[in-house]
C-alpha atoms as a PDB file:
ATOM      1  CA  UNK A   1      64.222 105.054  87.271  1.00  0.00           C
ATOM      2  CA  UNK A   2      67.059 103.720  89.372  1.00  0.00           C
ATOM      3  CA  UNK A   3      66.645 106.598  91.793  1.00  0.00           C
ATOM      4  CA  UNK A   4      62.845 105.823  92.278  1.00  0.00           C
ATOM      5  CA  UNK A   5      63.672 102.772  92.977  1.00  0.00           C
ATOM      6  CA  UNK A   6      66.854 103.213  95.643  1.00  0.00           C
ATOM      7  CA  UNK A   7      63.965 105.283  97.572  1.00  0.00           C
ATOM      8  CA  UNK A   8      61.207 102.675  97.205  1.00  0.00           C
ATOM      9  CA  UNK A   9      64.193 100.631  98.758  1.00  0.00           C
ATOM     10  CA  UNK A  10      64.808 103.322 101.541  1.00  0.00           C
ATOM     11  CA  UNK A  11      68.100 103.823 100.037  1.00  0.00           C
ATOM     12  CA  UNK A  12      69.437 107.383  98.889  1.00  0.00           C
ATOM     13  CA  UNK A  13      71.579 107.273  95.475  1.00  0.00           C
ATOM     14  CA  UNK A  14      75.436 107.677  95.819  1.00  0.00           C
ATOM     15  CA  UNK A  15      77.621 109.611  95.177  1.00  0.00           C
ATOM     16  CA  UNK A  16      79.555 106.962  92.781  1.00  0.00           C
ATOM     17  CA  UNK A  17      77.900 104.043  89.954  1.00  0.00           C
ATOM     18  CA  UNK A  18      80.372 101.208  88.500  1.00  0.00           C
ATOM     19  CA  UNK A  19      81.439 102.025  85.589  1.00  0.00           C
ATOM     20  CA  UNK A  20      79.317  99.333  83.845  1.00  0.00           C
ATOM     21  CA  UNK A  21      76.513 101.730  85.285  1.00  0.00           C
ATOM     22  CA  UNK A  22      77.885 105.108  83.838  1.00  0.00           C
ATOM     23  CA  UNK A  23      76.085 106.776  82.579  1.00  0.00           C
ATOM     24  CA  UNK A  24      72.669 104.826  83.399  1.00  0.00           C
ATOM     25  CA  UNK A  25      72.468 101.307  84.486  1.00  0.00           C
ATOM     26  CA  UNK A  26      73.796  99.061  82.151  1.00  0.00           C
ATOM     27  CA  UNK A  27      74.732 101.555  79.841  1.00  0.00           C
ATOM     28  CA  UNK A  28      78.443 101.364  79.989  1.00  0.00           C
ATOM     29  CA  UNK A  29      78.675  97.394  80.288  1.00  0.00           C
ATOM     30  CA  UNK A  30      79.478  96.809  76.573  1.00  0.00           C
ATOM     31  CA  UNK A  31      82.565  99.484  76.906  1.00  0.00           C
ATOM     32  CA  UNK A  32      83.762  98.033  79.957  1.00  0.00           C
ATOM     33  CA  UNK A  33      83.968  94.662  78.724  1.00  0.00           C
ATOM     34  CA  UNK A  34      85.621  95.522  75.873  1.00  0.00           C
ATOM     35  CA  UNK A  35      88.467  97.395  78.192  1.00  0.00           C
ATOM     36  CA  UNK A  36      88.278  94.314  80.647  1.00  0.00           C
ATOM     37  CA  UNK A  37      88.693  91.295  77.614  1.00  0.00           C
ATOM     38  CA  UNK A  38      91.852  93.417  76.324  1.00  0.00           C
ATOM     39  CA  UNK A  39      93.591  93.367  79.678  1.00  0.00           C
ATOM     40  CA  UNK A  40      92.309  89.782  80.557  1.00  0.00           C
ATOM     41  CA  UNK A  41      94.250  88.369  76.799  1.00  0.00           C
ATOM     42  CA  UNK A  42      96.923  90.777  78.048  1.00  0.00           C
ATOM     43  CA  UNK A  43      97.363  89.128  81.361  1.00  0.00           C
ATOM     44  CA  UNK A  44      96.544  85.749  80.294  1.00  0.00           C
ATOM     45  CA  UNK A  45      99.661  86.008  77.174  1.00  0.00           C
ATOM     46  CA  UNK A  46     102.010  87.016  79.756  1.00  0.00           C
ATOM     47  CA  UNK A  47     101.140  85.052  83.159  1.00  0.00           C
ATOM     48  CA  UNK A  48     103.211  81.539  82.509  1.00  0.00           C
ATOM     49  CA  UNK A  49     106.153  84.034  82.192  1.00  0.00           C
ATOM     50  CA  UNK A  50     105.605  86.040  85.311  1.00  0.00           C
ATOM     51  CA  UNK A  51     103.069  85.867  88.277  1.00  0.00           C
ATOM     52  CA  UNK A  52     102.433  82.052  87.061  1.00  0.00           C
ATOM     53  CA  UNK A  53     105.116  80.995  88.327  1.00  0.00           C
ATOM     54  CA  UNK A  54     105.955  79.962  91.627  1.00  0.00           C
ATOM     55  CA  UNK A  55     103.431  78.579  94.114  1.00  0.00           C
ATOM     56  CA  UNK A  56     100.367  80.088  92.169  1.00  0.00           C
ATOM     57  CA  UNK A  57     100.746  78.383  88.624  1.00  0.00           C
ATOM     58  CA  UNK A  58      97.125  78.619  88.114  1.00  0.00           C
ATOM     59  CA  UNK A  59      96.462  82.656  89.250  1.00  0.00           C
ATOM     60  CA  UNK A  60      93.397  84.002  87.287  1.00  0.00           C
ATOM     61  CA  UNK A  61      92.320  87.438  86.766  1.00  0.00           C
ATOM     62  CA  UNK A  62      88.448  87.139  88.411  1.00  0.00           C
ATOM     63  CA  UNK A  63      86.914  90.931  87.768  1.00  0.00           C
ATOM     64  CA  UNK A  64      87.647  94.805  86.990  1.00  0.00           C
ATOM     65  CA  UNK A  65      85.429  97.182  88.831  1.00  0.00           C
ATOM     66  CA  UNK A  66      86.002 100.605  88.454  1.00  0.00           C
ATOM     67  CA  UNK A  67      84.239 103.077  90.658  1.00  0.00           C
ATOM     68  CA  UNK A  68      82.901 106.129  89.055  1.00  0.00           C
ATOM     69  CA  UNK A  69      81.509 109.770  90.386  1.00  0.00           C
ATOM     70  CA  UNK A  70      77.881 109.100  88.931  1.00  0.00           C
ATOM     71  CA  UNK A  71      77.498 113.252  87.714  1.00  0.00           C
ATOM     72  CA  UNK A  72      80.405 113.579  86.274  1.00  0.00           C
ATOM     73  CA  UNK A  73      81.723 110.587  84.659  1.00  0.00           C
ATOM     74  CA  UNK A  74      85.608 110.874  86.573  1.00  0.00           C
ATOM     75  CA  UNK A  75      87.043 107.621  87.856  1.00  0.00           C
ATOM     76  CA  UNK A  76      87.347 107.310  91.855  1.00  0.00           C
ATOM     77  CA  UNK A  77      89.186 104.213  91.496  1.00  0.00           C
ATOM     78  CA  UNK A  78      89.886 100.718  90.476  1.00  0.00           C
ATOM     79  CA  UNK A  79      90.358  97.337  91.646  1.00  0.00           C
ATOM     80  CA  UNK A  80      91.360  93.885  89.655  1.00  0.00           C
ATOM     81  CA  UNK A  81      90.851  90.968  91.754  1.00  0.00           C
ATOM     82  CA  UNK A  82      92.832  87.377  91.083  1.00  0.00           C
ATOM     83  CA  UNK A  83      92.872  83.944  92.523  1.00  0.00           C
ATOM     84  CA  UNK A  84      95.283  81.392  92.961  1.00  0.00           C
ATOM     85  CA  UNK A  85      95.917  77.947  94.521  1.00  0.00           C
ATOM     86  CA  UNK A  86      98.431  75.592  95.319  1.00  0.00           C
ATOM     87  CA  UNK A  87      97.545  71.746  96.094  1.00  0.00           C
ATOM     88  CA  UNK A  88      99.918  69.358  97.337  1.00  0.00           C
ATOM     89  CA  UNK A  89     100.151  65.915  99.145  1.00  0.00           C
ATOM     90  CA  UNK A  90     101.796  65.628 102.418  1.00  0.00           C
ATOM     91  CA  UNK A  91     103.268  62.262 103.389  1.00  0.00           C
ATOM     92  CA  UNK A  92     101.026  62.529 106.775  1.00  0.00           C
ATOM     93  CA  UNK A  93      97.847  63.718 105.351  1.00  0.00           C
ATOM     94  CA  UNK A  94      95.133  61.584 103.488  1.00  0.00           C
ATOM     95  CA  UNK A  95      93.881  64.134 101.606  1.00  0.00           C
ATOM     96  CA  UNK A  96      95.620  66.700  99.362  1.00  0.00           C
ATOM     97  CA  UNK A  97      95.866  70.479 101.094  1.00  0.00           C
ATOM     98  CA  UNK A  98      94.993  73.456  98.866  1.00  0.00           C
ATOM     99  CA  UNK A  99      96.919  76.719 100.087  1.00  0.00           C
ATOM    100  CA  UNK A 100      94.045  79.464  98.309  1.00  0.00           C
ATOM    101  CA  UNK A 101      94.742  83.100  98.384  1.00  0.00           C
ATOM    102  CA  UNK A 102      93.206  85.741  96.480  1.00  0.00           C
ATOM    103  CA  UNK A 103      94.784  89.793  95.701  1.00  0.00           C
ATOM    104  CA  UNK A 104      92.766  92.745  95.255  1.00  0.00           C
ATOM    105  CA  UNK A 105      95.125  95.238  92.917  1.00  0.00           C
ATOM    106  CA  UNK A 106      94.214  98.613  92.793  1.00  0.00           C
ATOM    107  CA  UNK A 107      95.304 100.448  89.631  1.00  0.00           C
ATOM    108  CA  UNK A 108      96.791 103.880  89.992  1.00  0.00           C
ATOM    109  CA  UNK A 109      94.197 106.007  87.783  1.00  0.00           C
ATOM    110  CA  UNK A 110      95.054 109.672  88.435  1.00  0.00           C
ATOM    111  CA  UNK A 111      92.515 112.113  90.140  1.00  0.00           C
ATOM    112  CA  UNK A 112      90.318 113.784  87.600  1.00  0.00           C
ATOM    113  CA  UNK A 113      90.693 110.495  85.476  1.00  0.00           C
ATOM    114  CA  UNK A 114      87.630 110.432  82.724  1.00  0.00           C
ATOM    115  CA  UNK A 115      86.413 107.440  82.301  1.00  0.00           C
ATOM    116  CA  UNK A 116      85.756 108.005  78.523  1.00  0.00           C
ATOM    117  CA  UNK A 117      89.988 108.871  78.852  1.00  0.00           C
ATOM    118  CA  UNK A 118      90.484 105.353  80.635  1.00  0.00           C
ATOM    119  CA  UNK A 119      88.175 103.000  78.143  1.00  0.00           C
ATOM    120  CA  UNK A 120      90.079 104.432  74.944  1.00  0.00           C
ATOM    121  CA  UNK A 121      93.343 104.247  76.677  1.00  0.00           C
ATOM    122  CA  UNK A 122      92.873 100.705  77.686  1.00  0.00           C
ATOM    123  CA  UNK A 123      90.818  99.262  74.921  1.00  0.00           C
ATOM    124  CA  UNK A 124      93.888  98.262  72.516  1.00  0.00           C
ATOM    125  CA  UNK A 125      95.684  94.809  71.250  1.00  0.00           C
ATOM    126  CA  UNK A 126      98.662  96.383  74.412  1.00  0.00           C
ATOM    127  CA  UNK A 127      96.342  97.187  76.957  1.00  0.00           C
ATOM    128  CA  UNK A 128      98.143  95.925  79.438  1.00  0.00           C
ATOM    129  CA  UNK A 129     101.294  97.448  79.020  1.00  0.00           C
ATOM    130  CA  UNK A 130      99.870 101.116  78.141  1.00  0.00           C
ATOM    131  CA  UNK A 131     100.521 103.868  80.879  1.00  0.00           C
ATOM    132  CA  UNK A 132      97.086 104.626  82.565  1.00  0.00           C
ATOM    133  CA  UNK A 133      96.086 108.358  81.408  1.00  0.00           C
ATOM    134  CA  UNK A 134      98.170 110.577  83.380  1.00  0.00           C
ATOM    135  CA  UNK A 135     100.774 108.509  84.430  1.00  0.00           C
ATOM    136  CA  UNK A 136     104.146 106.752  83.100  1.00  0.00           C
ATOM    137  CA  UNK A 137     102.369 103.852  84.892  1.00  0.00           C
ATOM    138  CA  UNK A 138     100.807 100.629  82.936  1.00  0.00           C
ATOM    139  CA  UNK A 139      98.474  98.008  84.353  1.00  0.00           C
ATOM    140  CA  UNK A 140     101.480  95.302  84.036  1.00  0.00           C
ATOM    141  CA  UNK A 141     103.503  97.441  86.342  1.00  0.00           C
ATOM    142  CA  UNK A 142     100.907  98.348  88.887  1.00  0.00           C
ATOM    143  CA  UNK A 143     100.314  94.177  89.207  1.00  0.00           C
ATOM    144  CA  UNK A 144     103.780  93.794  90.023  1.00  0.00           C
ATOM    145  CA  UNK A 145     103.768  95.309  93.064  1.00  0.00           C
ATOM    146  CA  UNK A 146     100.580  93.846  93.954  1.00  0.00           C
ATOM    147  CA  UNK A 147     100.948  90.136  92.713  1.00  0.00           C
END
């Protein structure tokens, strides 16, 4: 059905879906969210004691996307975006300034990565701090060097 449609569009499917698409439209979204909540309440518990502080007190973790290879189910990649401000009055200006920034943070998932692999992995109470399948790496540490 999507297919038809991409060429009713005059569009040719891809090579890769979102995960939330894998393996039919829609059909992974409850999975994924379930992944994405468990790093969120990771992130959130541990924020006012690391990338909160400092200039961006009020950095937010916006949205997970994780590309997938649409026959085969293997991860091509993710990318957790944030956003963060800093307001402040200066003794010139008559309005407060806002210094905005946002990160994209890719997360090192290893080539050949299922995605089934990645959702179980990531799913838990720890999420955050469990090495990515295939790696000695967790989300926690891959945001450090991004954040």
């Amino acid at each position: 059905m999507i297919v038809a449609g991409l060429l009713l569009l005059g569009l040719a499917p891809g090579t890769h879906v979102d995960a939330r698409d894998y393996p039919a439209a829609g059909q992974g979204e409850a999975a994924f969210a379930v992944m994405e909540r468990a790093l969120v309440r990771g992130f959130d518990d541990i924020c006012g004691d690391t990338f909160c502080e400092g200039d961006y007190g009020n950095l937010r973790a916006l949205q997970l996307r994780c590309a997938v290879r649409s026959r085969s189910g293997v991860v091509a990649g993710c990318l957790w975006s944030f956003a963060g401000s800093y307001a402040y009055v200066s003794p010139t200006a008559a309005l407060p300034e806002v210094d905005a920034r946002t990160w994209a943070c890719p997360l090192p998932v290893v080539a050949g990565t299922p995605l089934a692999a990645l959702l179980e992995r990531l799913s838990g109470p720890d999420a955050l701090d469990t090495p990515l399948p295939g790696t000695g790496v967790s989300t926690y540490e891959a945001l450090t060097d991004c954040l």
